[in-house]
C-alpha atoms as a PDB file:
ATOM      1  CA  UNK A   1     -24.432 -56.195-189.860  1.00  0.00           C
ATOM      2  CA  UNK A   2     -22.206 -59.067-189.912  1.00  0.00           C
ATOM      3  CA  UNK A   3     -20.129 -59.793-193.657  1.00  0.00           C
ATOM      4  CA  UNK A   4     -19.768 -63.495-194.061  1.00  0.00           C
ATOM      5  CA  UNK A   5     -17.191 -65.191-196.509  1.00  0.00           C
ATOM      6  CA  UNK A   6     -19.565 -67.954-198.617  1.00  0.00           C
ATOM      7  CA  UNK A   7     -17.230 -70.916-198.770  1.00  0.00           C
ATOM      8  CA  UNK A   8     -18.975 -71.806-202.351  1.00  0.00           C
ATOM      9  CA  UNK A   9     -15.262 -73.482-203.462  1.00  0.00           C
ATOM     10  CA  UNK A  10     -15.849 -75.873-200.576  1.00  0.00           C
ATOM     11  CA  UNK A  11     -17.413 -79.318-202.250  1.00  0.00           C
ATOM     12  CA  UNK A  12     -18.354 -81.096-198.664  1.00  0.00           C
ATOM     13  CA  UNK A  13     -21.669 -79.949-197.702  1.00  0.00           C
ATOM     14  CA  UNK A  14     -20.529 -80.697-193.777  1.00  0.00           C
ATOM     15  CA  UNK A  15     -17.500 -78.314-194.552  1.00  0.00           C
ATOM     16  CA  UNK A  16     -19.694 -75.629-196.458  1.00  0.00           C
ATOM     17  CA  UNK A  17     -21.676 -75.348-193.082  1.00  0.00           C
ATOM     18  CA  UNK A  18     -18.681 -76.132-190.551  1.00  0.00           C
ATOM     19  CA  UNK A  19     -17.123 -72.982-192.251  1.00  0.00           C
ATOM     20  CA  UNK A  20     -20.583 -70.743-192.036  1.00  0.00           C
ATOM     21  CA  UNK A  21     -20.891 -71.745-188.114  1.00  0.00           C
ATOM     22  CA  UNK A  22     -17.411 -70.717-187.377  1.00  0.00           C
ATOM     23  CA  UNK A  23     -18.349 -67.352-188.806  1.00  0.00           C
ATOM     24  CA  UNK A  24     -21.433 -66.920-187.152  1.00  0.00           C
ATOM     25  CA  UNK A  25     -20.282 -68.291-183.655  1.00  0.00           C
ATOM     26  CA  UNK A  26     -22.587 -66.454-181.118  1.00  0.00           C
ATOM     27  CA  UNK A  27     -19.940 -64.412-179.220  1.00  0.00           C
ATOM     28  CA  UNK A  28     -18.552 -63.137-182.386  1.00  0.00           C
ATOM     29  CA  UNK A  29     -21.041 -62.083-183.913  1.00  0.00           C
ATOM     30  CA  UNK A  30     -22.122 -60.400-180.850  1.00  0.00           C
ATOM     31  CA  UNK A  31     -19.088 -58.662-180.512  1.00  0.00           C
ATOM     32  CA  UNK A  32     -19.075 -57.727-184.088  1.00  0.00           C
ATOM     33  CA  UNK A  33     -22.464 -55.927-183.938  1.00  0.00           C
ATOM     34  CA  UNK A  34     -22.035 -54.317-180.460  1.00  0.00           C
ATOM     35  CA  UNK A  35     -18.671 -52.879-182.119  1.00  0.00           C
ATOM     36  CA  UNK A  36     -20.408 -51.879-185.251  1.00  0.00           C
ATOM     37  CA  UNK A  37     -23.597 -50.430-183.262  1.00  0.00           C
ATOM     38  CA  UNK A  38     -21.214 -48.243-181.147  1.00  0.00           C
ATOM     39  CA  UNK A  39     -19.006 -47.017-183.996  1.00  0.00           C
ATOM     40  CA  UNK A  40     -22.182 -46.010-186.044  1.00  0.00           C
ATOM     41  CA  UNK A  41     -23.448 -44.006-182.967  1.00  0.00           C
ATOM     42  CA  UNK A  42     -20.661 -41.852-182.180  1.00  0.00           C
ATOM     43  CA  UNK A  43     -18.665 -41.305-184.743  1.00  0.00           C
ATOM     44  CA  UNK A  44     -19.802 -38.037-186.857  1.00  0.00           C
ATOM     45  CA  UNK A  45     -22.929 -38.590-188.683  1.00  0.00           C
ATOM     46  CA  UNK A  46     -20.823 -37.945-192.203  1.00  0.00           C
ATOM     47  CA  UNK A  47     -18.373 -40.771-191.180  1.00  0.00           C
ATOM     48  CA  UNK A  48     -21.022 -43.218-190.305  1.00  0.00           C
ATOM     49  CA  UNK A  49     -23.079 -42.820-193.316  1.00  0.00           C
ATOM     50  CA  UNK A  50     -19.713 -42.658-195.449  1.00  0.00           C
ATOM     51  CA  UNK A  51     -18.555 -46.100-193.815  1.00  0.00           C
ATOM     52  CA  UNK A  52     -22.337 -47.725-194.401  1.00  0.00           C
ATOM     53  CA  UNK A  53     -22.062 -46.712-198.268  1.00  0.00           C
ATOM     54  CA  UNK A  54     -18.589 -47.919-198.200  1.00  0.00           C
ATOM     55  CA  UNK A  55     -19.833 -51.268-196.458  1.00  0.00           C
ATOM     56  CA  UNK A  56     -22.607 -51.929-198.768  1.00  0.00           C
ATOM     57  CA  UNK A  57     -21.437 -50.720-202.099  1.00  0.00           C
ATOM     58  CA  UNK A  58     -21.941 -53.954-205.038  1.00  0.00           C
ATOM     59  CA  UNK A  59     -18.144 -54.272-204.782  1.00  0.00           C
ATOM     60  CA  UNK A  60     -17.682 -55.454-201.098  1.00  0.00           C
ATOM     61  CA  UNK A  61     -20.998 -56.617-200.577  1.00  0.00           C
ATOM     62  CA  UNK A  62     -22.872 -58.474-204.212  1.00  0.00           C
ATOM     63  CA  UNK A  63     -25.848 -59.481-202.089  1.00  0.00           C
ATOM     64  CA  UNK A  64     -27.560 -58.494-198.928  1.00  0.00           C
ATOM     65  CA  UNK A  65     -29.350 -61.423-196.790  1.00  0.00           C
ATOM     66  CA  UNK A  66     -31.346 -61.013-193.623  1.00  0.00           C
ATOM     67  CA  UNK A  67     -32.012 -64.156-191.296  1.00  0.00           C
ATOM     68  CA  UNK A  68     -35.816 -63.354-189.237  1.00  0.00           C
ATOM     69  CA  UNK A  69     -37.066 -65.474-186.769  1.00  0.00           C
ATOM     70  CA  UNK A  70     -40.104 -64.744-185.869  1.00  0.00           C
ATOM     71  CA  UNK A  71     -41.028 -65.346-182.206  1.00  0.00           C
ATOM     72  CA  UNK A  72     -44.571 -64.548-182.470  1.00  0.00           C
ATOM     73  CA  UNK A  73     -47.594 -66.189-180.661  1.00  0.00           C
ATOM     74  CA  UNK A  74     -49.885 -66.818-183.901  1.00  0.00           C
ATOM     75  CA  UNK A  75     -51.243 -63.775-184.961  1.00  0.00           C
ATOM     76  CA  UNK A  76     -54.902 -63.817-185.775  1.00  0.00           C
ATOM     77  CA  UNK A  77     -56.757 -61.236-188.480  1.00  0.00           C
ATOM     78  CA  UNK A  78     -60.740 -61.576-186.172  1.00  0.00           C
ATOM     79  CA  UNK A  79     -61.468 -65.212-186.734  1.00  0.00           C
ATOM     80  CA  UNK A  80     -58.984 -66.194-189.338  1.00  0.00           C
ATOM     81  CA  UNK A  81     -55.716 -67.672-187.868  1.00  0.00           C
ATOM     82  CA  UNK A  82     -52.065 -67.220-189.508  1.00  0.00           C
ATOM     83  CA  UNK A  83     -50.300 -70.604-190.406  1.00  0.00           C
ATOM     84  CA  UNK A  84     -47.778 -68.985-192.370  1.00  0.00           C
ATOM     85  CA  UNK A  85     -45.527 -66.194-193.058  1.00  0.00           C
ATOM     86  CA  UNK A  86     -43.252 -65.273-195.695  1.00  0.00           C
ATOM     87  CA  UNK A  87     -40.274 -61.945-195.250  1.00  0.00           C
ATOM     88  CA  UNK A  88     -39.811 -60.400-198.492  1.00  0.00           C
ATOM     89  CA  UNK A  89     -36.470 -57.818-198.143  1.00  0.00           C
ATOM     90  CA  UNK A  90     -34.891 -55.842-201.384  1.00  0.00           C
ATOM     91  CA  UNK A  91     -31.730 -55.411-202.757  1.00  0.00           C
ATOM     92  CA  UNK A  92     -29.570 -52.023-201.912  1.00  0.00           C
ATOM     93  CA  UNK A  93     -29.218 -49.967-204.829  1.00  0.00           C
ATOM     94  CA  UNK A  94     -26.788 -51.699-206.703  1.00  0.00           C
ATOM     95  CA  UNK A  95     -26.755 -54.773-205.785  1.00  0.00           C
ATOM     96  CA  UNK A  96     -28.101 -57.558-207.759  1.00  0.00           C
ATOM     97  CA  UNK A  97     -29.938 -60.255-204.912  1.00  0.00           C
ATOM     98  CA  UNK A  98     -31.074 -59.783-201.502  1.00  0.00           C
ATOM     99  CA  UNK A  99     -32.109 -63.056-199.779  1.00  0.00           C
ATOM    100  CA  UNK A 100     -34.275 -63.992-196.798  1.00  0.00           C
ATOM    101  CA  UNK A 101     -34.712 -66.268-194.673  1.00  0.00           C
ATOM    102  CA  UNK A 102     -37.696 -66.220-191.899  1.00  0.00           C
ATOM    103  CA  UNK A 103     -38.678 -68.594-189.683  1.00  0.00           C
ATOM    104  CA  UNK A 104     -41.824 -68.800-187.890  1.00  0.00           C
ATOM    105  CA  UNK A 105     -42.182 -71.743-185.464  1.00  0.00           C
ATOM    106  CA  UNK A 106     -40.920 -75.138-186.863  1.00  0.00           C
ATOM    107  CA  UNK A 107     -40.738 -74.022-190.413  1.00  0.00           C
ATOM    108  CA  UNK A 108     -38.105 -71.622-192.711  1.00  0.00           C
ATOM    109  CA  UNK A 109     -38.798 -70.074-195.794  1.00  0.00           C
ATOM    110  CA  UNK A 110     -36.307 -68.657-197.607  1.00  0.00           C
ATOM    111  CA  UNK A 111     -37.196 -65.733-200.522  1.00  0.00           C
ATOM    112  CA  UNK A 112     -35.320 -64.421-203.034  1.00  0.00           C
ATOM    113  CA  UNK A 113     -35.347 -61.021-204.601  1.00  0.00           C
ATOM    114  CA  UNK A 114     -33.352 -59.898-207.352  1.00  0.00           C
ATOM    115  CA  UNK A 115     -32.321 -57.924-210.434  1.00  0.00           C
ATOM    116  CA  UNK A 116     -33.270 -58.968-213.896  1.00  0.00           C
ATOM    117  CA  UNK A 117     -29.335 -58.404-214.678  1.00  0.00           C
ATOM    118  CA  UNK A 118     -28.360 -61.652-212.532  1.00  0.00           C
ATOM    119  CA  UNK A 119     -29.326 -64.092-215.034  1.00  0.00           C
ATOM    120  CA  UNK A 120     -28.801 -67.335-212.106  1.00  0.00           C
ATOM    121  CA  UNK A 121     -31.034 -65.633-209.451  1.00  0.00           C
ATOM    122  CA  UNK A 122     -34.138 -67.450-210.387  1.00  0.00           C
ATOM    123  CA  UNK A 123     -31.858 -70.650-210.177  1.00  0.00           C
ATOM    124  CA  UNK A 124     -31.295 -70.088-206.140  1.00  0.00           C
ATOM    125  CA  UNK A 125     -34.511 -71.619-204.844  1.00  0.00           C
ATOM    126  CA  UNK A 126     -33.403 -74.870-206.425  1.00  0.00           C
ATOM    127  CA  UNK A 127     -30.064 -74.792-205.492  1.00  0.00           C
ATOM    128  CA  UNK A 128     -31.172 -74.036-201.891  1.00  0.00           C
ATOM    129  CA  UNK A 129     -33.126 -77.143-201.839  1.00  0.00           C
ATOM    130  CA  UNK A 130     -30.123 -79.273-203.177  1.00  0.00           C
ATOM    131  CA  UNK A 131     -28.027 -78.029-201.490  1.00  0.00           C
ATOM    132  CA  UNK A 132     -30.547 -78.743-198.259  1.00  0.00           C
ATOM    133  CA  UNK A 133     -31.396 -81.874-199.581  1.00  0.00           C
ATOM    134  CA  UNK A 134     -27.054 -83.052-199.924  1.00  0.00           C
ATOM    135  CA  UNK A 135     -26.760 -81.959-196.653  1.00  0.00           C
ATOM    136  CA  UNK A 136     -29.614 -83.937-194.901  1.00  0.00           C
ATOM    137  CA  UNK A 137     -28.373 -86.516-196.531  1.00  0.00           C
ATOM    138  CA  UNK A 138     -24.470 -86.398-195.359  1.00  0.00           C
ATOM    139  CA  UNK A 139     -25.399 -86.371-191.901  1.00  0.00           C
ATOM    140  CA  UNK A 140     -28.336 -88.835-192.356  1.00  0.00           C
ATOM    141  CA  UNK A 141     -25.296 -91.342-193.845  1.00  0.00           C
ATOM    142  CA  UNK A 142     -23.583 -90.019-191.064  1.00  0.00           C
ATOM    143  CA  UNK A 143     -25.871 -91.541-188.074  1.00  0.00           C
ATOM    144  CA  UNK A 144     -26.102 -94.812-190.237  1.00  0.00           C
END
């Protein structure tokens, strides 16, 4: 479990995704989930449970996200080949979105799951695309 801070006050696309790579640095994040991984295993099972509510309670964590890439060989049903796959997760009770993003070879798909009560969540599709689309084109001005 990593928390991430969404720098959504940031206007620069480049920033936006300079400040969600700094986050998400390799070694940290490592070091984050080894440390998380090893507190959840031996501290009492009351603590560790208490500290996972505590973690994922609407408050300190509004929406949930999971990032899957799937490594897979393609998968075949008998004859019939997969081209495609799509991860579906669900929100923690609570909590009004969970998001995810799979990807299976060259492509990402990104779903979105979420309560009735969040009146923008059918809006994040879209803005995933623009906001895809604004950055491809930063750094496409950027090789120019």
């Amino acid at each position: 479990m990593v928390r991430l801070r969404l720098p959504c006050a940031e206007s620069l696309p480049l920033r936006r995704i300079a400040s969600l790579s700094r986050q998400l640095e390799a070694g940290r994040v490592e070091r984050r989930m080894r440390t998380s991984r090893a507190l959840m295993r031996r501290a009492p099972l009351p603590m560790s449970l208490g500290t996972l509510r505590l973690l994922m309670r609407p408050r300190h964590a509004s929406l949930t996200g999971t990032y899957f890439p799937a490594a897979l060989p393609q998968p075949a049903l008998g004859d019939a080949r997969l081209d495609g796959a799509l991860g579906l997760g669900a929100p923690l009770p609570g909590q009004l979105c969970h998001l995810t993003l799979l990807r299976y070879r060259s492509e990402c798909t990104l779903s979105v799951v979420h309560d009735t009560a969040f009146g923008r969540g059918a809006d994040l599709p879209e803005l995933w695309l623009a906001a895809l689309a604004e950055l491809e084109a930063v750094v496409r001005d950027a090789r120019e």
